[in-house]
Protein backbone atom coordinates (compact mmCIF):
# COMPACT_ATOMS: atom_id res chain seq x y z
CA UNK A 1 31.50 13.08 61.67
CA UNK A 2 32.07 14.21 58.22
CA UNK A 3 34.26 10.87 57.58
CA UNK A 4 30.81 8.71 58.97
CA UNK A 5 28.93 10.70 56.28
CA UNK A 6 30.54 10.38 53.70
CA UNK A 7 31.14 6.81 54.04
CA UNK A 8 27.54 6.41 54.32
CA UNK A 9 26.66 8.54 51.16
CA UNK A 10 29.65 6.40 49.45
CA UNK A 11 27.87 2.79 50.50
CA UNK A 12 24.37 4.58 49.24
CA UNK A 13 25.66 5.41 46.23
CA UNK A 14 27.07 2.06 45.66
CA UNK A 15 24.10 0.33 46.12
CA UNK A 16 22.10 2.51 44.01
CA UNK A 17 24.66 1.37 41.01
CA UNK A 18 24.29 -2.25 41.95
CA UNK A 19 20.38 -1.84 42.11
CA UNK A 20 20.18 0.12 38.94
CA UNK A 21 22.50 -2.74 36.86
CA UNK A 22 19.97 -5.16 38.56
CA UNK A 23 16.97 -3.62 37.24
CA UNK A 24 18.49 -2.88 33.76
CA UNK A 25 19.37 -7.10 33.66
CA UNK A 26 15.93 -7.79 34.83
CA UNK A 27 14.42 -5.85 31.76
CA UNK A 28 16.64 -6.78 29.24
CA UNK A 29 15.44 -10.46 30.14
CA UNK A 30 11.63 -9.27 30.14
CA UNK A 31 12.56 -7.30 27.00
CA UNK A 32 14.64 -10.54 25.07
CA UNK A 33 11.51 -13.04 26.40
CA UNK A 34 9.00 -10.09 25.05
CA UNK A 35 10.94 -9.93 21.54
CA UNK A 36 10.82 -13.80 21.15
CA UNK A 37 7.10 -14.11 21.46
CA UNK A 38 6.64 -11.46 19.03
CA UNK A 39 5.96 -12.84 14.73
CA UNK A 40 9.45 -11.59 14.29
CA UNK A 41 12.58 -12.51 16.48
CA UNK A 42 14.75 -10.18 18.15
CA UNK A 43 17.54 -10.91 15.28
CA UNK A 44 15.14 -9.52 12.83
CA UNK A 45 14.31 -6.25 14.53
CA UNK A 46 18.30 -5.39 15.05
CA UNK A 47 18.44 -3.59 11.83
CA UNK A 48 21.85 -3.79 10.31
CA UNK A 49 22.33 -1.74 7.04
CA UNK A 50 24.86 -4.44 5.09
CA UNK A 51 26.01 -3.17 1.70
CA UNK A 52 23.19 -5.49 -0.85
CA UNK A 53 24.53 -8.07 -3.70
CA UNK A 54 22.16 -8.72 -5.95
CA UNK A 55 22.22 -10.70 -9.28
CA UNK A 56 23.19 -9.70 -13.13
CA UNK A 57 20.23 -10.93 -14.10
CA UNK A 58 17.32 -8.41 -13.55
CA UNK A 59 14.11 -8.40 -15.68
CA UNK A 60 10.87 -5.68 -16.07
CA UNK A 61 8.51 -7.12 -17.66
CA UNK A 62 10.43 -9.93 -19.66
CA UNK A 63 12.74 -7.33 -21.13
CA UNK A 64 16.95 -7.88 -19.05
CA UNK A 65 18.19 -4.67 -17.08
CA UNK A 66 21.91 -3.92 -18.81
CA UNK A 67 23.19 -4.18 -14.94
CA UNK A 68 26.66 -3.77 -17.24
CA UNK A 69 26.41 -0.59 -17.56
CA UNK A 70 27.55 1.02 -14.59
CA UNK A 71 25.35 3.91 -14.06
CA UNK A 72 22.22 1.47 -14.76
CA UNK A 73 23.91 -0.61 -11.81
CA UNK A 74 24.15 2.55 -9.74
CA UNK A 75 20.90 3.60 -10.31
CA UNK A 76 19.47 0.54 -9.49
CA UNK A 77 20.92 0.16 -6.66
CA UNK A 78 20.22 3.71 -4.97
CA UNK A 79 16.49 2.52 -5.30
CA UNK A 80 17.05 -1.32 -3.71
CA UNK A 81 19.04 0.49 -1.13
CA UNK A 82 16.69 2.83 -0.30
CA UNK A 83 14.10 0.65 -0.48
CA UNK A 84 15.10 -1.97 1.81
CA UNK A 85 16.21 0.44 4.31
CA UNK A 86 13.20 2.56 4.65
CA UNK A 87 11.48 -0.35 6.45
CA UNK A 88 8.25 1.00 7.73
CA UNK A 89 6.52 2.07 4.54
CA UNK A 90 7.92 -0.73 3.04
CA UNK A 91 6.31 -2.99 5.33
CA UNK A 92 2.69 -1.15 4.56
CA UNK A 93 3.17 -1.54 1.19
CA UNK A 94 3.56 -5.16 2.04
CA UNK A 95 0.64 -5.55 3.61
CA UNK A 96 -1.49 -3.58 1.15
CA UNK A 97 -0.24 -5.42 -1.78
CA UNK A 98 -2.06 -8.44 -0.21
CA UNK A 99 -5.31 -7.16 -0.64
CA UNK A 100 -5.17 -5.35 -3.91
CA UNK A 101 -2.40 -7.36 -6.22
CA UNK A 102 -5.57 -9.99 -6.30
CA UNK A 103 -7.76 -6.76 -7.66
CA UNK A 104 -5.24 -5.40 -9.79
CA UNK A 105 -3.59 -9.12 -11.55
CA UNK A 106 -6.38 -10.28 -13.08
CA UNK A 107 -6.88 -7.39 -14.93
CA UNK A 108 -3.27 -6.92 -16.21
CA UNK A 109 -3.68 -10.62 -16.98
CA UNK A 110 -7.01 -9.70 -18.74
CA UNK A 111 -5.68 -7.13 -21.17
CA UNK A 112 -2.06 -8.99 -22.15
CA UNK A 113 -0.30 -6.69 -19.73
CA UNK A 114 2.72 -8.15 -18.39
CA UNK A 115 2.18 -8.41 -14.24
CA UNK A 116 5.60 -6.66 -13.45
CA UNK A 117 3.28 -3.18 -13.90
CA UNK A 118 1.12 -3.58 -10.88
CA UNK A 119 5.13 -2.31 -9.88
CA UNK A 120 4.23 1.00 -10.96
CA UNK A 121 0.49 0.90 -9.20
CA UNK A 122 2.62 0.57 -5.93
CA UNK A 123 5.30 3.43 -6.80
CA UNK A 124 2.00 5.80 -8.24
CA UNK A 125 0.30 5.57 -5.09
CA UNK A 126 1.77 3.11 -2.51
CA UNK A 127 -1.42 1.56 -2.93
CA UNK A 128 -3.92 3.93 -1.97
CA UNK A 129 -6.51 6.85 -3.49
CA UNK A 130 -4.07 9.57 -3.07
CA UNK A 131 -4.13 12.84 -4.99
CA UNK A 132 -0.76 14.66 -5.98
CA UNK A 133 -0.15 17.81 -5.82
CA UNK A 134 -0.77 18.48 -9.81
CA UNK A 135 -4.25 17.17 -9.39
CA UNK A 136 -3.52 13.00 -10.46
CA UNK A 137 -5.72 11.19 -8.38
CA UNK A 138 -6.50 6.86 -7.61
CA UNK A 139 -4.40 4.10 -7.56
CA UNK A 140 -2.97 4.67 -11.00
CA UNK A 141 -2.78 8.53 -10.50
CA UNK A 142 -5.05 10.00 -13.80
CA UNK A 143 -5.21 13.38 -14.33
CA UNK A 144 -8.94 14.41 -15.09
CA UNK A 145 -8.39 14.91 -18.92
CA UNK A 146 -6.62 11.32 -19.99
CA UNK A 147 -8.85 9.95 -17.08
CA UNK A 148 -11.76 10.79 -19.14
CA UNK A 149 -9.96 9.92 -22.34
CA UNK A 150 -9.82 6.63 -21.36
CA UNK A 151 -13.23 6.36 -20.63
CA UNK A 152 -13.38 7.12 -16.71
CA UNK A 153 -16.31 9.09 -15.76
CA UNK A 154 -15.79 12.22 -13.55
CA UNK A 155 -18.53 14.75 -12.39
CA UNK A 156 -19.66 16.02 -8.45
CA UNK A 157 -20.62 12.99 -7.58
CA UNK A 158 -18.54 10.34 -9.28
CA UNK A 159 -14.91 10.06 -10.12
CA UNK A 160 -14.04 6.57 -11.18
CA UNK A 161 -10.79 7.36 -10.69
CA UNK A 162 -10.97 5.84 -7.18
CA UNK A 163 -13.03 2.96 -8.96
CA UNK A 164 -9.42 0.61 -8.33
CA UNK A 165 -10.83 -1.98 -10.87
CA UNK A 166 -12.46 0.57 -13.44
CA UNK A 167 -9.01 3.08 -13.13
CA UNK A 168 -6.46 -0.65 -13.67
CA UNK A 169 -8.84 -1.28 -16.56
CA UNK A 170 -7.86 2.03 -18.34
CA UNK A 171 -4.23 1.97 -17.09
CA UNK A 172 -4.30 -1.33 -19.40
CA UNK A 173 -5.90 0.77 -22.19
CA UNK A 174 -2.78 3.47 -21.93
CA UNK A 175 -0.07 0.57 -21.24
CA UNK A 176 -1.20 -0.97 -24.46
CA UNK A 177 -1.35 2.28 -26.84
CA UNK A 178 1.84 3.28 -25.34
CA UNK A 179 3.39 -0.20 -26.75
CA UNK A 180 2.17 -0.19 -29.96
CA UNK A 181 4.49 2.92 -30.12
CA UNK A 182 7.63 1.93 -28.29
CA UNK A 183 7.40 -1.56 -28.86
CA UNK A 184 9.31 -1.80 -25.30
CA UNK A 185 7.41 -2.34 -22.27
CA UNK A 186 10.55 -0.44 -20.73
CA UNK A 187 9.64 2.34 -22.36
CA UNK A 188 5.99 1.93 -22.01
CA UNK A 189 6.58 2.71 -18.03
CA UNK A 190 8.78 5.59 -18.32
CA UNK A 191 5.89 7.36 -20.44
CA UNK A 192 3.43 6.81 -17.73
CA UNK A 193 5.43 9.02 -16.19
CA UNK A 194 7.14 11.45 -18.63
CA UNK A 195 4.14 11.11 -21.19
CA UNK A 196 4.35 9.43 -24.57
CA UNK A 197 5.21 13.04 -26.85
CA UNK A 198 8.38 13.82 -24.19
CA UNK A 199 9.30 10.26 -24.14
CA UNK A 200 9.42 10.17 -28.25
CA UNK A 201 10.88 14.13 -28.60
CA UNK A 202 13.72 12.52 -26.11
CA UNK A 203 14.23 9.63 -28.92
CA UNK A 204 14.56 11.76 -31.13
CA UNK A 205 16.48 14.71 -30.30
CA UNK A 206 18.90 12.06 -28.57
CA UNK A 207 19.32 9.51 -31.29
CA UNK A 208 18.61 6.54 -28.99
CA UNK A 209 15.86 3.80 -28.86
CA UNK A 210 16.50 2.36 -25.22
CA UNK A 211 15.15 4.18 -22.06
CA UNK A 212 18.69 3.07 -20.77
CA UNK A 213 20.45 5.11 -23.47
CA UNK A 214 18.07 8.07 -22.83
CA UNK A 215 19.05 11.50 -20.92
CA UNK A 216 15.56 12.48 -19.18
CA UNK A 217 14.55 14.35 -15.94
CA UNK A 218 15.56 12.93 -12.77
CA UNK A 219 12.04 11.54 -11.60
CA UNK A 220 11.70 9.73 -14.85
CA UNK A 221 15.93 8.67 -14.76
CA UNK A 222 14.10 7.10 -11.47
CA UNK A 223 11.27 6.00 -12.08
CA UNK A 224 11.70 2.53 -14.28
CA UNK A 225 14.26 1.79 -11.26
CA UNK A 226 12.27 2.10 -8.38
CA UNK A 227 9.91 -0.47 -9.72
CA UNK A 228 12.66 -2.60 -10.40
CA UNK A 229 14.03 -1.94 -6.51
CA UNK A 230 10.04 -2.45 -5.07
CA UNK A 231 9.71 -5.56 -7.11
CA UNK A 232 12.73 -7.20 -6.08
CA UNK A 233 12.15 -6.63 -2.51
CA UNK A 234 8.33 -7.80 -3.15
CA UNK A 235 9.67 -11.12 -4.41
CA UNK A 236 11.64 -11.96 -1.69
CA UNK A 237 11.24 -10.15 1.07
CA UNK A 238 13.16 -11.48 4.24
CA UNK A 239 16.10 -11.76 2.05
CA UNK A 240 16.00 -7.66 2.82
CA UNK A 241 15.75 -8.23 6.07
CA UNK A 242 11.62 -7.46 5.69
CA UNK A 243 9.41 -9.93 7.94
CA UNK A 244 5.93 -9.38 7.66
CA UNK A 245 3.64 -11.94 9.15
CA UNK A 246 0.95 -13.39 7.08
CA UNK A 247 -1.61 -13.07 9.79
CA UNK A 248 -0.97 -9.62 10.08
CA UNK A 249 -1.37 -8.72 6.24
CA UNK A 250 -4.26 -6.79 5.14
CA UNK A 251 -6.62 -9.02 3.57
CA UNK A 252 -8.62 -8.60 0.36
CA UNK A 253 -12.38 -7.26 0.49
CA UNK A 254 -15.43 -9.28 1.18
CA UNK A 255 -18.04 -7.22 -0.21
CA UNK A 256 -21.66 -7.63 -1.84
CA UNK A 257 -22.55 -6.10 -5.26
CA UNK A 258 -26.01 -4.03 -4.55
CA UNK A 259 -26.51 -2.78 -8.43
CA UNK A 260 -28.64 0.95 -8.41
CA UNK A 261 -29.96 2.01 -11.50
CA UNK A 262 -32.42 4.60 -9.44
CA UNK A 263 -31.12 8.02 -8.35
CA UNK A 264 -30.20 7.85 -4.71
CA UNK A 265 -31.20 11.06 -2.44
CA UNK A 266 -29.04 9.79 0.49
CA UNK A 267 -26.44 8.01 0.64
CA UNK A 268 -26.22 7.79 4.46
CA UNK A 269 -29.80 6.50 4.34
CA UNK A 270 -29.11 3.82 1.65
CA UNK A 271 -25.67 2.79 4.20
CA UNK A 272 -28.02 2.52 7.05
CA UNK A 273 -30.69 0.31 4.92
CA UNK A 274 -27.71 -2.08 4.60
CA UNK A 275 -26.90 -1.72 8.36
CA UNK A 276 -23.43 0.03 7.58
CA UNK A 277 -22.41 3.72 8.55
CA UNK A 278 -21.77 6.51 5.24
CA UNK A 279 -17.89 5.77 6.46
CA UNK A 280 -17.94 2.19 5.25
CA UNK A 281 -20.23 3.03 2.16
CA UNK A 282 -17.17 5.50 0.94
CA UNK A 283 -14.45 3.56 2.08
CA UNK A 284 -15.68 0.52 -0.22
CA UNK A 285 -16.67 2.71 -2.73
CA UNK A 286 -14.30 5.76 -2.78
CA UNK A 287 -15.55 6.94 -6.29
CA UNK A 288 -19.15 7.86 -4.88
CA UNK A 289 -18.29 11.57 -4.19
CA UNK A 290 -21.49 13.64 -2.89
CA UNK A 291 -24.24 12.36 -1.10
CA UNK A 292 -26.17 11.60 -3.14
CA UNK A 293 -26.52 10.30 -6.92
CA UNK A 294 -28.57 10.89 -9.88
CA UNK A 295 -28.72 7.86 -12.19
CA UNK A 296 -29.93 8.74 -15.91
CA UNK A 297 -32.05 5.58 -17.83
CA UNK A 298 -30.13 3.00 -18.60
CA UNK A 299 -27.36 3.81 -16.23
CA UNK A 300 -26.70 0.95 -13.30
CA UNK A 301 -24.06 1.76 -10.90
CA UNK A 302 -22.16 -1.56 -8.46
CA UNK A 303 -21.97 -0.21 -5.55
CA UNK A 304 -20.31 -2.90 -2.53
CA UNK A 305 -21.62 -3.52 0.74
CA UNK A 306 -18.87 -5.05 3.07
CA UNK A 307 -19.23 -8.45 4.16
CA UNK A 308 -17.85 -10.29 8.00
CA UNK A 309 -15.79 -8.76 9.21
CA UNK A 310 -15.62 -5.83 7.17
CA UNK A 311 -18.80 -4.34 7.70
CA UNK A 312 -18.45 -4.54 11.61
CA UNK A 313 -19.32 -0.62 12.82
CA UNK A 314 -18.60 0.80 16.25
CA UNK A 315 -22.43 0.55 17.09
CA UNK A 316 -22.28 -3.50 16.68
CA UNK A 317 -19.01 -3.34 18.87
CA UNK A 318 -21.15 -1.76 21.72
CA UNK A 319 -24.17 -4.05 21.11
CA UNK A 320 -22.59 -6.92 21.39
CA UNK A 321 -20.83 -5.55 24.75
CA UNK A 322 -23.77 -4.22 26.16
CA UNK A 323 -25.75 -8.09 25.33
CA UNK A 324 -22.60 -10.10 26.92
CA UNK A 325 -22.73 -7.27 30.30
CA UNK A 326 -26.58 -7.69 30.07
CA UNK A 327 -25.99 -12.00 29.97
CA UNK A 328 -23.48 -11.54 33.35
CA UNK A 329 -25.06 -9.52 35.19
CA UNK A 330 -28.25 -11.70 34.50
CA UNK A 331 -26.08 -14.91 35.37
CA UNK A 332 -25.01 -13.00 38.67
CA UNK A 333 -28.28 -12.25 39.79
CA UNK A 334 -29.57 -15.90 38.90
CA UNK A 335 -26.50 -16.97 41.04
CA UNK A 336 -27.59 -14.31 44.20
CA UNK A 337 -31.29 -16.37 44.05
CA UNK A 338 -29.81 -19.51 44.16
């Protein structure tokens, strides 16, 4: 009796194995055929983490990197390396810099700045109106005082530091000051950072001219060298192993320019006028900070009202559901007479 059972239990058990390594097969074939329909193959999201060669030749903003120098190397290559490998927020930044390196070019362009420092934008703030922990706040991370320096108006209700054009425009202003001192565009980034008066005391004290030559705190050390790492991944990306699809980048803006030069009461009611919700109002105009604005004489204020299909709301989602359920049911009914 006990030999039956267990012979049974032994031929249950056996075909339990053989239907589990069925069913595993089965969906590692749905999972391959899944992974090749995808905008990236399979190969690409097997993430390998291969050692990185990369040429001598490495340039910020016109000026070479001394790669010779084997701590430069080093350093450089912690940042590509860690870069590369942190894949997800890499990929955002991707996608983000598709909608706001067309904002943020121009300008640089504009001014005579060289374009390797929209870079920095992207290591300041991957991108976005973030504010640190110190109080630096927008895309190019101001603190209030050389914010309003540089001619960026703060109060309750505005802070044109989260004005992305108005805040690149007086980055330019600081980027170019800075180089009339340094005369190195090098150097010009690592004072963003550090600030011009530490940057020169470190000159001097040290008896060096180069940021490369310079002994500094480690976040500055750092800092020229992650934009070096973030641009070289930018400019070619799948050569990290980074695949973003082009349909799935963010794209830029499509906005209208509504100019105010009246004080507003509410800005809800002015969003709804313009048949968007206070959300969208803010999110395309992040630098409106109250609800409402007084506007002196003379003053005029752009403020954007999203275009298709940036200004669809929640509300025109449901509409347009409840019109095509209302058209069916109508077509049903029509069909029922018939």
């Amino acid at each position: 009796m006990n030999t039956k059972k267990t012979k049974y239990l032994l031929i249950i058990a056996v075909a339990a194995l053989i239907l589990m390594i069925v069913i595993t097969f089965i969906m590692s074939i749905i999972a391959i055929r899944t992974a090749n329909k995808r905008p990236v193959s399979l190969e690409q999201i097997v993430v390998q983490s291969n050692d990185i060669e990369f040429c001598d030749d490495i340039y910020f903003a016109g000026e070479r990197v001394p790669l010779e120098m084997f701590n430069i190397r080093e350093r450089y290559e912690r940042e590509l390396l860690s870069n590369t490998y942190f894949h997800s927020n890499t990929m955002v930044l991707l996608k983000r810099s598709k909608r706001w390196f067309p904002v943020i070019e121009p300008i640089l362009q504009k001014h005579g700045v060289p374009e390797d420092f929209k870079y920095l934008c992207v290591i300041e703030s991957n991108l976005s109106n973030v504010v640190s922990p110190a109080g630096a706040a927008g895309f190019w991370q101001f603190m209030k005082g050389t914010a309003e320096e540089y001619g960026l108006k703060i109060n309750k209700e505005v802070d044109m530091r989260y004005n992305v054009e108005l805040e690149t425009e007086a980055a330019c202003k600081y980027f170019l000051k800075a180089y009339e001192r340094f005369g190195s565009w090098t150097l010009v980034a690592a004072a963003y950072n550090a600030g011009s008066s530490r940057v020169s005391k470190f000159m001097k004290e040290q008896g060096v001219t180069s940021y490369y030559d310079m002994l500094m705190a480690e976040e500055t050390e750092r800092y020229v060298f992650r934009i070096l790492a973030i641009k070289t991944i930018f400019e070619n990306p799948e050569k990290h192993g980074i695949y973003v699809s082009p349909k799935l980048s963010y794209e830029p803006y499509k906005y209208d320019i509504v100019k105010v030069d009246k004080s507003i009461e509410n800005w809800a009611e002015f969003a709804k006028e313009h048949d968007i919700t206070y959300k969208l109002l803010k999110v395309f105009n992040p630098w409106l900070r109250s609800n409402s604005l007084k506007v002196n004489k003379g003053e005029i204020y752009e403020i954007k009202i999203p275009k298709k299909p940036f200004n669809m709301t929640h509300g025109h989602i449901m509409n347009l559901i409840g019109d095509e359920q209302f058209l069916l049911e109508d077509s049903l009914a029509l069909e029922e007479i018939n």
